[in-house]
Protein backbone atom coordinates (compact mmCIF):
# COMPACT_ATOMS: atom_id res chain seq x y z
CA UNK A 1 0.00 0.00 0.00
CA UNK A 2 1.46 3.37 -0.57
CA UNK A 3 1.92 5.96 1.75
CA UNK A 4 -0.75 8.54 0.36
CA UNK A 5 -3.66 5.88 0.52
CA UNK A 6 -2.24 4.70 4.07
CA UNK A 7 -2.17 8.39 5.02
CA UNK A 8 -5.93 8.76 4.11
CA UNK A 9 -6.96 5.56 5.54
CA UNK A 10 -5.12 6.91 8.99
CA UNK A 11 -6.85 10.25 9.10
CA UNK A 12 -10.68 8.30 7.98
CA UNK A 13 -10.04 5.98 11.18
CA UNK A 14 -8.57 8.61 13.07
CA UNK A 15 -11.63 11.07 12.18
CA UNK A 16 -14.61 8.39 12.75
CA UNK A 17 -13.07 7.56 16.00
CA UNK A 18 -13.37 11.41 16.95
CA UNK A 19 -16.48 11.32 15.60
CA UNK A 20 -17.05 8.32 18.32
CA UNK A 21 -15.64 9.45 20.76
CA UNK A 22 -17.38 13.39 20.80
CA UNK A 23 -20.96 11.23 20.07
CA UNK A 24 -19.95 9.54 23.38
CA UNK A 25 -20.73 12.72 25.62
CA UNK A 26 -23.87 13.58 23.78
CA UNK A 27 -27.14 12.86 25.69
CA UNK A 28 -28.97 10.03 24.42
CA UNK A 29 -32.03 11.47 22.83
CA UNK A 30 -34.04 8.31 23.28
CA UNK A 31 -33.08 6.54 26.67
CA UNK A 32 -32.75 2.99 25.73
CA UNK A 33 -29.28 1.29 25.36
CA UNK A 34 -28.10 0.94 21.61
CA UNK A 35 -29.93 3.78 20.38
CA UNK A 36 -27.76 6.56 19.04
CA UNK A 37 -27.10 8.02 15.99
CA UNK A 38 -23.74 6.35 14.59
CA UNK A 39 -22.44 9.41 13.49
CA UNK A 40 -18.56 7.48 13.12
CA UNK A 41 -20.78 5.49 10.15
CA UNK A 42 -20.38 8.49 8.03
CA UNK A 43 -17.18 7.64 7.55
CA UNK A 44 -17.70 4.11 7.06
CA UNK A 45 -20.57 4.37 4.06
CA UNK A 46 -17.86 7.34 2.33
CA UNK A 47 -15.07 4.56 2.36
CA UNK A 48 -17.28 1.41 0.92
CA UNK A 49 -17.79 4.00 -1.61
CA UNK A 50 -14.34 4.69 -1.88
CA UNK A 51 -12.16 2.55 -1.45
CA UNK A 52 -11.76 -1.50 -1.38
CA UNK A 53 -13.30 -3.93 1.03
CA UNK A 54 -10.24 -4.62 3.08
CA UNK A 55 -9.27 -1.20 2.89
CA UNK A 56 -12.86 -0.11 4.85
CA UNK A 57 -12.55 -3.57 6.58
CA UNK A 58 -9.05 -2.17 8.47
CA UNK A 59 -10.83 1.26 8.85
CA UNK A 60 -13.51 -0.41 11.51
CA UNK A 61 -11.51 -2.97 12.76
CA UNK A 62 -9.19 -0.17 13.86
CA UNK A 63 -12.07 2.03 15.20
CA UNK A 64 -13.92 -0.87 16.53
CA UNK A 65 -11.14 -1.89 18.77
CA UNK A 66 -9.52 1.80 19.36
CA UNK A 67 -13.20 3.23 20.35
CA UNK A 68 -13.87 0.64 22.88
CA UNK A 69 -10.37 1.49 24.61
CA UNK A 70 -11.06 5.24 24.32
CA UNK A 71 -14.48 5.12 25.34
CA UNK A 72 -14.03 2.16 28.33
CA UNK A 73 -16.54 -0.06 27.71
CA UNK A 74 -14.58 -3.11 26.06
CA UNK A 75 -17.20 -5.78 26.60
CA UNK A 76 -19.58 -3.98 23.97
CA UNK A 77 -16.85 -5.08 21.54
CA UNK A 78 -18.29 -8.09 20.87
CA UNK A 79 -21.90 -6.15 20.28
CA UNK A 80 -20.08 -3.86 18.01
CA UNK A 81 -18.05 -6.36 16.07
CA UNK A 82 -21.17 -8.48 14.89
CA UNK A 83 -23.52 -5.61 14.06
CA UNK A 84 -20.40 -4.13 12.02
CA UNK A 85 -19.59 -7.24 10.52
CA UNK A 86 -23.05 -7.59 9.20
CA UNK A 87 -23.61 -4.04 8.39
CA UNK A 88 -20.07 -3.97 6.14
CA UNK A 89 -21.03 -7.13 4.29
CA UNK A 90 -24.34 -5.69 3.87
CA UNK A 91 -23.40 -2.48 2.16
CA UNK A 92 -20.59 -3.92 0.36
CA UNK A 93 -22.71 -6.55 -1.92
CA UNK A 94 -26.02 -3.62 -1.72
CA UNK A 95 -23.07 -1.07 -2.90
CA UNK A 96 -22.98 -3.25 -6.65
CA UNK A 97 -26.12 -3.06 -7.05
CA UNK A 98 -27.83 0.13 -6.15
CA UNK A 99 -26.94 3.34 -8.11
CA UNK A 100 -25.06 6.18 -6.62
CA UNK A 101 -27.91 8.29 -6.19
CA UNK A 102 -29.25 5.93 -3.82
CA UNK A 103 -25.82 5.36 -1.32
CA UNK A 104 -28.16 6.82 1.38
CA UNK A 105 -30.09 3.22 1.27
CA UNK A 106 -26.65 1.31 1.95
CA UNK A 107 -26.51 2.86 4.82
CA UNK A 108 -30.05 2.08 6.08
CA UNK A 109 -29.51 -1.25 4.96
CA UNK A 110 -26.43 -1.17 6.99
CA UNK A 111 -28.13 -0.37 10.40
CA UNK A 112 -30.55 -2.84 10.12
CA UNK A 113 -27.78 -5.48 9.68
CA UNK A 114 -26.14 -3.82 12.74
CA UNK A 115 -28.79 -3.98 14.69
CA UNK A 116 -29.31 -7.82 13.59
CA UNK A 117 -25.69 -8.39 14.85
CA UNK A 118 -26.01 -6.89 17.92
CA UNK A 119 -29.39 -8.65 18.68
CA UNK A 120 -27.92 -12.05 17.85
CA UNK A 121 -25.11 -11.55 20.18
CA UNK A 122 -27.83 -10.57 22.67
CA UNK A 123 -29.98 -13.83 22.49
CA UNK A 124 -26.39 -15.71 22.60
CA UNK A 125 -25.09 -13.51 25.86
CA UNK A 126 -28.41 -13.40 27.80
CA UNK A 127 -29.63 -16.95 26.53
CA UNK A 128 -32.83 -15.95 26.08
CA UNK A 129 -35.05 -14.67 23.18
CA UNK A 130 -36.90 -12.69 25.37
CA UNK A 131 -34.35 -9.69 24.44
CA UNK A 132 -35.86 -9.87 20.84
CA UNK A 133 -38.81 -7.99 21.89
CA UNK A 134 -36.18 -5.07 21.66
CA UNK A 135 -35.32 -5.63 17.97
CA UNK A 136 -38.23 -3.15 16.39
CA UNK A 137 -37.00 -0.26 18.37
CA UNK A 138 -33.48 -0.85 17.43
CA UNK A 139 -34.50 -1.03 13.83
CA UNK A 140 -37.01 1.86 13.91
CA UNK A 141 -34.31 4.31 15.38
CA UNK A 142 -31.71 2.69 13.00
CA UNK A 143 -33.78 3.11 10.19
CA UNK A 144 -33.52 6.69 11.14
CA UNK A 145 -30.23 6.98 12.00
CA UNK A 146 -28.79 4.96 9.23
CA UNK A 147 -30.78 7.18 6.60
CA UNK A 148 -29.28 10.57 8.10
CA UNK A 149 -25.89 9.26 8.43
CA UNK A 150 -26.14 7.66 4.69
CA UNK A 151 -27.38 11.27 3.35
CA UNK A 152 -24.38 12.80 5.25
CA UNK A 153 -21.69 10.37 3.26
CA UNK A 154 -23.64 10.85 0.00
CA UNK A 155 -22.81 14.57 0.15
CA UNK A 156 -19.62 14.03 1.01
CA UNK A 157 -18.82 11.82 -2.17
CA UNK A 158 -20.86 13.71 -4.27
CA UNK A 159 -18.35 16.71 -3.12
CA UNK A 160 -15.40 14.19 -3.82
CA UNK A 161 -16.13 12.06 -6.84
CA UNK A 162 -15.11 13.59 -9.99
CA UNK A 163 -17.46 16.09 -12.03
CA UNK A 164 -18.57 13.33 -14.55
CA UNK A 165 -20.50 11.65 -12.07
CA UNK A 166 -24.00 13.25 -12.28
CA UNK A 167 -26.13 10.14 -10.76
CA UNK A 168 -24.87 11.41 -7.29
């Protein structure tokens, strides 16, 4: 890998775990653990966008792991890790075959495969279904959160891909 693409996968990581980190201290608008906005996914949909799947793959790994250091709460990693290994599969194969006018929807797709993820590791932790009767919230406020975070990285790439591009 050359230095200029290692440079810019640095400062992506290095910006979606500020983005993390500063979404850490703001009050939860809804009260209910797991609801939040994802603002760090911003960064995530712009780099499945732009660059290749184990390029965006080391970008969350790296935040993943770094952000539950930095924010002290290293048993949600395992929470974190399945929902984001659903939700980068997801939006990888949905990225080949929606057009680029419609990245918001990878990332809505996205947080429902997050939210999946972190449910599953739920039922597996807690050994009971009963904590399913929690997956419609998660995927209503997801749902949400995913589409304002996916509009976010769409105007960021249509800002950054070149002028040809007019299906942004």
């Amino acid at each position: 890998m050359k230095a200029g693409k290692l440079t810019r996968l640095a400062l992506l990581t290095a910006l979606a775990l500020i983005i993390f980190i500063v979404e850490l201290h703001f009050p939860n608008l809804i009260p209910l653990p797991g609801v939040k906005l994802g603002l760090a996914n911003i960064i995530t949909v712009y780099a499945v966008y732009k660059y290749s799947p184990k390029e965006v793959a080391l970008i969350v790994a790296a935040r993943l792991i770094l952000g539950a250091f930095f924010g002290g709460n290293v048993s949600a990693l395992m929470y974190s890790g399945a929902g984001a290994a659903l939700c980068l599969a997801g939006m990888l194969l949905i990225k080949k075959v929606i057009p680029y006018r419609y990245i918001w929807l990878s990332s809505v797709v996205g947080a429902i495969l997050h939210n999946t993820g972190q449910i599953i590791v739920a039922v597996l932790v807690v050994g009971s279904f009963a904590v399913v009767s929690y997956y419609p919230i998660l995927i209503i406020s997801g749902c949400i959160a995913g589409a304002f975070t996916g509009i976010c990285a769409q105007l960021l790439l249509k800002r950054d891909l070149p002028e040809k591009r007019s299906d942004v």
